[in-house]
Protein backbone atom coordinates (compact mmCIF):
# COMPACT_ATOMS: atom_id res chain seq x y z
CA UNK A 1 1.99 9.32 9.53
CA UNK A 2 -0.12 12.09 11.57
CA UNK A 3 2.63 14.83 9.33
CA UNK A 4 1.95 13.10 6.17
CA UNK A 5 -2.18 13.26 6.27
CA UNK A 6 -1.77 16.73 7.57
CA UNK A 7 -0.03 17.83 4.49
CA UNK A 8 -2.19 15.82 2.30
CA UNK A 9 -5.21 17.81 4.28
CA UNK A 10 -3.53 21.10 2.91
CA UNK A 11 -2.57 20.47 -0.23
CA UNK A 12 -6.27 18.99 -0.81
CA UNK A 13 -7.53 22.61 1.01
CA UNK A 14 -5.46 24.08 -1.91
CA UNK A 15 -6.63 23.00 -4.49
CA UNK A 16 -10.78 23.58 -3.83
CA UNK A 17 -9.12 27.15 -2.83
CA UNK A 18 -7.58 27.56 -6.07
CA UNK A 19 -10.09 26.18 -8.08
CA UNK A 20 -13.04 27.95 -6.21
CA UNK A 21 -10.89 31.62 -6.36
CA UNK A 22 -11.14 31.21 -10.30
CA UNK A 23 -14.24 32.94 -9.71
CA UNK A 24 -15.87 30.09 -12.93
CA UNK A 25 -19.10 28.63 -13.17
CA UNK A 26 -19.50 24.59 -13.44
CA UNK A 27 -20.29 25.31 -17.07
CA UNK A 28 -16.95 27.24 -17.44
CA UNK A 29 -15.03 25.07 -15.43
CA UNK A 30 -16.34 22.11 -17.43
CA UNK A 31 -15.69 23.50 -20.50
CA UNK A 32 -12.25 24.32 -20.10
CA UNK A 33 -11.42 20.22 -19.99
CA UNK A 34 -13.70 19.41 -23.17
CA UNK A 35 -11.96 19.73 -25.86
CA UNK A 36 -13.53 17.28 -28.43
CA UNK A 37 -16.97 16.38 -27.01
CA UNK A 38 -17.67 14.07 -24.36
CA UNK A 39 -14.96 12.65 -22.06
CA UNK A 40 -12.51 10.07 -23.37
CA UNK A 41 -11.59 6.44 -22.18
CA UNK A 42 -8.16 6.24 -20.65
CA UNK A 43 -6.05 3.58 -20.34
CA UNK A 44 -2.51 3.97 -18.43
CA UNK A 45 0.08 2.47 -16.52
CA UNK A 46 1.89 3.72 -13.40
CA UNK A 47 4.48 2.99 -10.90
CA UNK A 48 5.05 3.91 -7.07
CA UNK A 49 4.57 2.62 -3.68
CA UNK A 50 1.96 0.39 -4.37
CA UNK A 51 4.27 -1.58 -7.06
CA UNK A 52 3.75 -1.35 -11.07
CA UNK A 53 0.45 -0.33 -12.03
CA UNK A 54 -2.43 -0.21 -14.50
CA UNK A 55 -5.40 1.98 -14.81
CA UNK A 56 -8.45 1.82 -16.94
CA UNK A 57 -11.26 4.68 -16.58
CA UNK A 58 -14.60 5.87 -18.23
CA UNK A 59 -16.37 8.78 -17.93
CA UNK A 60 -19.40 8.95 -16.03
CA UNK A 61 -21.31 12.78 -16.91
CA UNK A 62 -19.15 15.63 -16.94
CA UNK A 63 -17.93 16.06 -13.49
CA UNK A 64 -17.03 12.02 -12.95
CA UNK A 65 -15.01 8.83 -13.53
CA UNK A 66 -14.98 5.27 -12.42
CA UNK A 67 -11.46 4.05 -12.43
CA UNK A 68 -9.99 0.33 -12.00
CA UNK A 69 -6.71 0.24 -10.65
CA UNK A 70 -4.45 -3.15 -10.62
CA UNK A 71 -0.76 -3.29 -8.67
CA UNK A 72 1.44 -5.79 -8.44
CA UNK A 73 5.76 -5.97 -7.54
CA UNK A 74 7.75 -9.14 -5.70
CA UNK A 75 10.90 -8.62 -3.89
CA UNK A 76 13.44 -9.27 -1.79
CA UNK A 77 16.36 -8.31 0.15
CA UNK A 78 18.16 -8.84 3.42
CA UNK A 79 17.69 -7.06 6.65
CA UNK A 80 18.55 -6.47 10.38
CA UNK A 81 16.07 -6.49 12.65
CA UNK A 82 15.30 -5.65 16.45
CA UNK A 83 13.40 -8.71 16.26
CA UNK A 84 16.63 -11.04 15.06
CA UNK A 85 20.50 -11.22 15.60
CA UNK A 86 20.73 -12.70 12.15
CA UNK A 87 22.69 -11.24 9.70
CA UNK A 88 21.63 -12.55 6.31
CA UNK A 89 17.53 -12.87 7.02
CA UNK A 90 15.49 -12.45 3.80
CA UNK A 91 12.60 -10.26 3.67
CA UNK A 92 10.52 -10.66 0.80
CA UNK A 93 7.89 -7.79 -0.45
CA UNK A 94 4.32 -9.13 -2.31
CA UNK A 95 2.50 -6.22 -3.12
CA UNK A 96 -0.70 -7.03 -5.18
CA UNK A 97 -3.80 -4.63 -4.89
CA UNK A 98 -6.81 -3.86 -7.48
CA UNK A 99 -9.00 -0.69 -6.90
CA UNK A 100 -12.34 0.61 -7.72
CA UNK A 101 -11.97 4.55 -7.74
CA UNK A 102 -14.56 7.07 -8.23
CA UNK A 103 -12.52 10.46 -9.35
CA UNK A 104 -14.25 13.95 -9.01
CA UNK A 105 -12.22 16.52 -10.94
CA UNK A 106 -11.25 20.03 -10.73
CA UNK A 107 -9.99 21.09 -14.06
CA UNK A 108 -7.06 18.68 -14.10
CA UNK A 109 -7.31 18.48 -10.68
CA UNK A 110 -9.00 15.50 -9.16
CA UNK A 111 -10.18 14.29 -6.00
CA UNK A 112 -10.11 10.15 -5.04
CA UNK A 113 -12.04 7.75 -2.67
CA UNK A 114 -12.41 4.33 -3.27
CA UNK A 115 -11.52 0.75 -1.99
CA UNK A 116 -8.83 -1.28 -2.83
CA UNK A 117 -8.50 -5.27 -2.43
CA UNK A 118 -5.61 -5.19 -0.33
CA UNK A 119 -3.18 -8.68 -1.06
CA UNK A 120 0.09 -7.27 0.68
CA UNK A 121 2.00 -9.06 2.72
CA UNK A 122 5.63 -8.70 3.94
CA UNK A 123 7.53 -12.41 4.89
CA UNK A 124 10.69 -12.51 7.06
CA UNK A 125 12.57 -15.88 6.75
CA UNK A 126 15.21 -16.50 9.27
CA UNK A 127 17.28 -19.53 9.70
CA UNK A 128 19.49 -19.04 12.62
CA UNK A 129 22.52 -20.56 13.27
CA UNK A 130 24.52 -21.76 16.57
CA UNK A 131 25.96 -18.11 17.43
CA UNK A 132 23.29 -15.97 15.93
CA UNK A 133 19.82 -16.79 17.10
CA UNK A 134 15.99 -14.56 16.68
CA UNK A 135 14.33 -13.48 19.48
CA UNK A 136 10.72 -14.74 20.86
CA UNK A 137 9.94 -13.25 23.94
CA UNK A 138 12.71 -11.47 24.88
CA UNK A 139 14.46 -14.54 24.84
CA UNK A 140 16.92 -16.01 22.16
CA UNK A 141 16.88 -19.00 20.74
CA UNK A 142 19.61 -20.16 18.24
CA UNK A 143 19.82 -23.39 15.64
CA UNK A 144 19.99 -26.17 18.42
CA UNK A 145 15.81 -24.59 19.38
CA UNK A 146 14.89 -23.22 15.69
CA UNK A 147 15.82 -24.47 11.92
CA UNK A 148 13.33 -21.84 10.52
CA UNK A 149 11.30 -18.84 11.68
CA UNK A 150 8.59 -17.29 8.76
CA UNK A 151 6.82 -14.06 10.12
CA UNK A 152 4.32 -12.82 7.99
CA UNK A 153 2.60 -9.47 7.87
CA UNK A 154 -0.84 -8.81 6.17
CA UNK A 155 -3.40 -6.64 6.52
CA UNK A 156 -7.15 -6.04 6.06
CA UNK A 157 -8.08 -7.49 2.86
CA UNK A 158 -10.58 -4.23 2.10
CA UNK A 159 -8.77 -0.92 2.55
CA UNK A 160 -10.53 2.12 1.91
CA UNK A 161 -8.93 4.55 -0.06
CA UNK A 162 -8.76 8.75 -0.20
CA UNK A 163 -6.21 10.46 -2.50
CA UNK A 164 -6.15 13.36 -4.59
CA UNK A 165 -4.49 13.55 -8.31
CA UNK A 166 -3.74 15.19 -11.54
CA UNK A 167 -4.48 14.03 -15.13
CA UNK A 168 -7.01 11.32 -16.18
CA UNK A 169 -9.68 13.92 -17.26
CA UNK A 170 -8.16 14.68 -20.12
CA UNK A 171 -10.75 15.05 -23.57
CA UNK A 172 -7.85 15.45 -26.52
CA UNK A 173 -6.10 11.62 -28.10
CA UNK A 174 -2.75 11.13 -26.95
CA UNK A 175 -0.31 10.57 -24.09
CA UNK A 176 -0.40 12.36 -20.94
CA UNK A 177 0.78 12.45 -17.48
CA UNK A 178 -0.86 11.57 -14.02
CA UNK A 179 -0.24 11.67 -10.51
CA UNK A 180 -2.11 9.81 -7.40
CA UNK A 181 -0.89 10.57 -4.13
CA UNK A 182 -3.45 9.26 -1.53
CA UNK A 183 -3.84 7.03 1.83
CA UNK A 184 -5.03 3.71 2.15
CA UNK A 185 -6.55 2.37 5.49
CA UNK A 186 -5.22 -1.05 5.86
CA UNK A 187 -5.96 -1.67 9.70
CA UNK A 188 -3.86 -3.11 12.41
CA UNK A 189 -1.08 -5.24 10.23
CA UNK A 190 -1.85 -9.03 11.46
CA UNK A 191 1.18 -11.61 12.17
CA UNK A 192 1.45 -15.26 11.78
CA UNK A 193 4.62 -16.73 13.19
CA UNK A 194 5.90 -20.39 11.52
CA UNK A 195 8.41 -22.30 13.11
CA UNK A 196 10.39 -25.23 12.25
CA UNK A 197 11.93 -26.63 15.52
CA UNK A 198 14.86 -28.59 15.85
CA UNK A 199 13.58 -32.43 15.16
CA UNK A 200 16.42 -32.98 18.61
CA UNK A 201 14.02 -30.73 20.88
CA UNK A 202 11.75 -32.52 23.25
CA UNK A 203 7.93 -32.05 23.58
CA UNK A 204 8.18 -29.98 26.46
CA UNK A 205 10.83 -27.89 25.08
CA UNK A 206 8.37 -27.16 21.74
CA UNK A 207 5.48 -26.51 23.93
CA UNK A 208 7.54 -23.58 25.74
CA UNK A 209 8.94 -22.65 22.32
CA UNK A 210 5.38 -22.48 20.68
CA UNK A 211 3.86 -20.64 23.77
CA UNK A 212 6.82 -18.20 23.43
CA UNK A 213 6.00 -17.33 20.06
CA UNK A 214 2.11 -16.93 20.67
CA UNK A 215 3.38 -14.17 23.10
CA UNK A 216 6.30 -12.73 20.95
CA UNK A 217 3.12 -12.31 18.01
CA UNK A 218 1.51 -10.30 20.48
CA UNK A 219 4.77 -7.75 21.25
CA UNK A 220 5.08 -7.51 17.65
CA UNK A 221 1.42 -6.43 16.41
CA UNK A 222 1.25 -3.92 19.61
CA UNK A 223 4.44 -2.43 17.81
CA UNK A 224 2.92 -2.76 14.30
CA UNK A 225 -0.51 -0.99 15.58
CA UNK A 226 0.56 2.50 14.78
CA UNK A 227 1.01 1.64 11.03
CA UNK A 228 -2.71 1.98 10.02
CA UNK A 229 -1.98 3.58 6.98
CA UNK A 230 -0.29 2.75 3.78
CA UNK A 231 1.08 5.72 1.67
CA UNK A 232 0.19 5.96 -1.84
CA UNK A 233 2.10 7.72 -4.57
CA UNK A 234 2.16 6.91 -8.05
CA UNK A 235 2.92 8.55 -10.65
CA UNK A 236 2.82 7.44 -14.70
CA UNK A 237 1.17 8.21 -18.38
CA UNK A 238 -1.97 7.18 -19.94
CA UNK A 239 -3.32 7.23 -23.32
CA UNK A 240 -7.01 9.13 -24.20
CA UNK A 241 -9.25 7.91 -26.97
């Protein structure tokens, strides 16, 4: 993560360098992007690692633009994890964010900070069986303890956003390409931990089996602490008019 806002740090470096070694004046600068009068309403849609996308963005002055940004994807697939023996545990993806974006732009060039309403989550579902069991603790626990385990992972519902771009300031009609590739703060991801116990086990047994997971929620979110930061790239076409 520390690598990947580093290089995001230079390539943003780069291109104030480039834009400032042009030697232009605002008025120059500005000029070079109108091409028909005043800036245009854009209207796009995008895909990347924040799911499928659509943007919607109006000028605000010369230099400007207030963009809304809407993401969405479901999915699934299976996984191993250090957290489970279990072979055939689903992990399903819900990404869903919407953004408001204020873009400042540099000839094409454009720099991003915003917020987004952050709806991801990421839900494990793991049903083990009598020789393959998850792990709570440190300790495994197989079908004859648990008929269901459901870990879910969310995170703060406002993340703040930075980014920088290309496209979106463009003042002819037509089709055109764009480009995000940003960070968004999310925070510490959070954990809830569901368990269906086997109906056989006695109190005591779920008390110890509850307490167990109370701790192994714990292990998990220490482990999940360094992931503070989502990465955002997305990349797609919108139309001016």
């Amino acid at each position: 993560m520390k690598k990947i806002m580093l290089n995001m740090g230079i390539f943003l470096l780069f291109c104030i360098y480039a834009t400032v070694a042009q030697g232009a004046t605002p008025e120059e600068i500005n000029q070079a992007v109108i091409e028909e009068g005043e800036s245009n309403f854009n209207i796009g849609i995008k895909a990347g690692t924040l799911g499928m996308g659509i943007d919607m963005s109006v000028p605000m002055g010369e230099w400007f633009s207030l963009r809304v940004n809407a993401n969405g994807l479901n999915y699934q697939d299976t996984y191993n994890s250090k957290y489970s023996y279990v072979l055939d545990a689903q992990r399903k993806y819900k990404l869903q964010t919407v953004g408001l974006l204020l873009d400042y732009h540099l000839l094409q060039l454009r720099l991003t900070g915003g917020v987004y309403y952050n709806k991801n989550q990421i839900i494990d579902i793991t049903r083990p069986t009598e020789d393959k069991g998850v792990v709570l603790n440190g300790m495994i626990f197989d079908a004859s303890s648990i008929g269901e385990l459901k870990s879910t992972i969310s995170f703060n519902k406002v993340s703040p956003y930075v980014g920088v771009g290309w496209g979106n300031n463009v003042n002819s009609d037509g089709w055109h390409f764009t480009l995000d590739v940003g960070l968004m703060y999310h925070g510490d991801p959070k954990i809830d931990l569901e368990i269906k116990s086997n109906s056989s086990l006695v109190q005591n047994a779920i008390e110890e089996l509850d307490a167990d997971a109370v701790i192994e929620k714990k292990i998990q979110e220490k482990d999940l602490s360094d992931y503070q930061f989502y990465p955002v790239v997305m990349m797609g076409i919108n139309y001016s008019f």
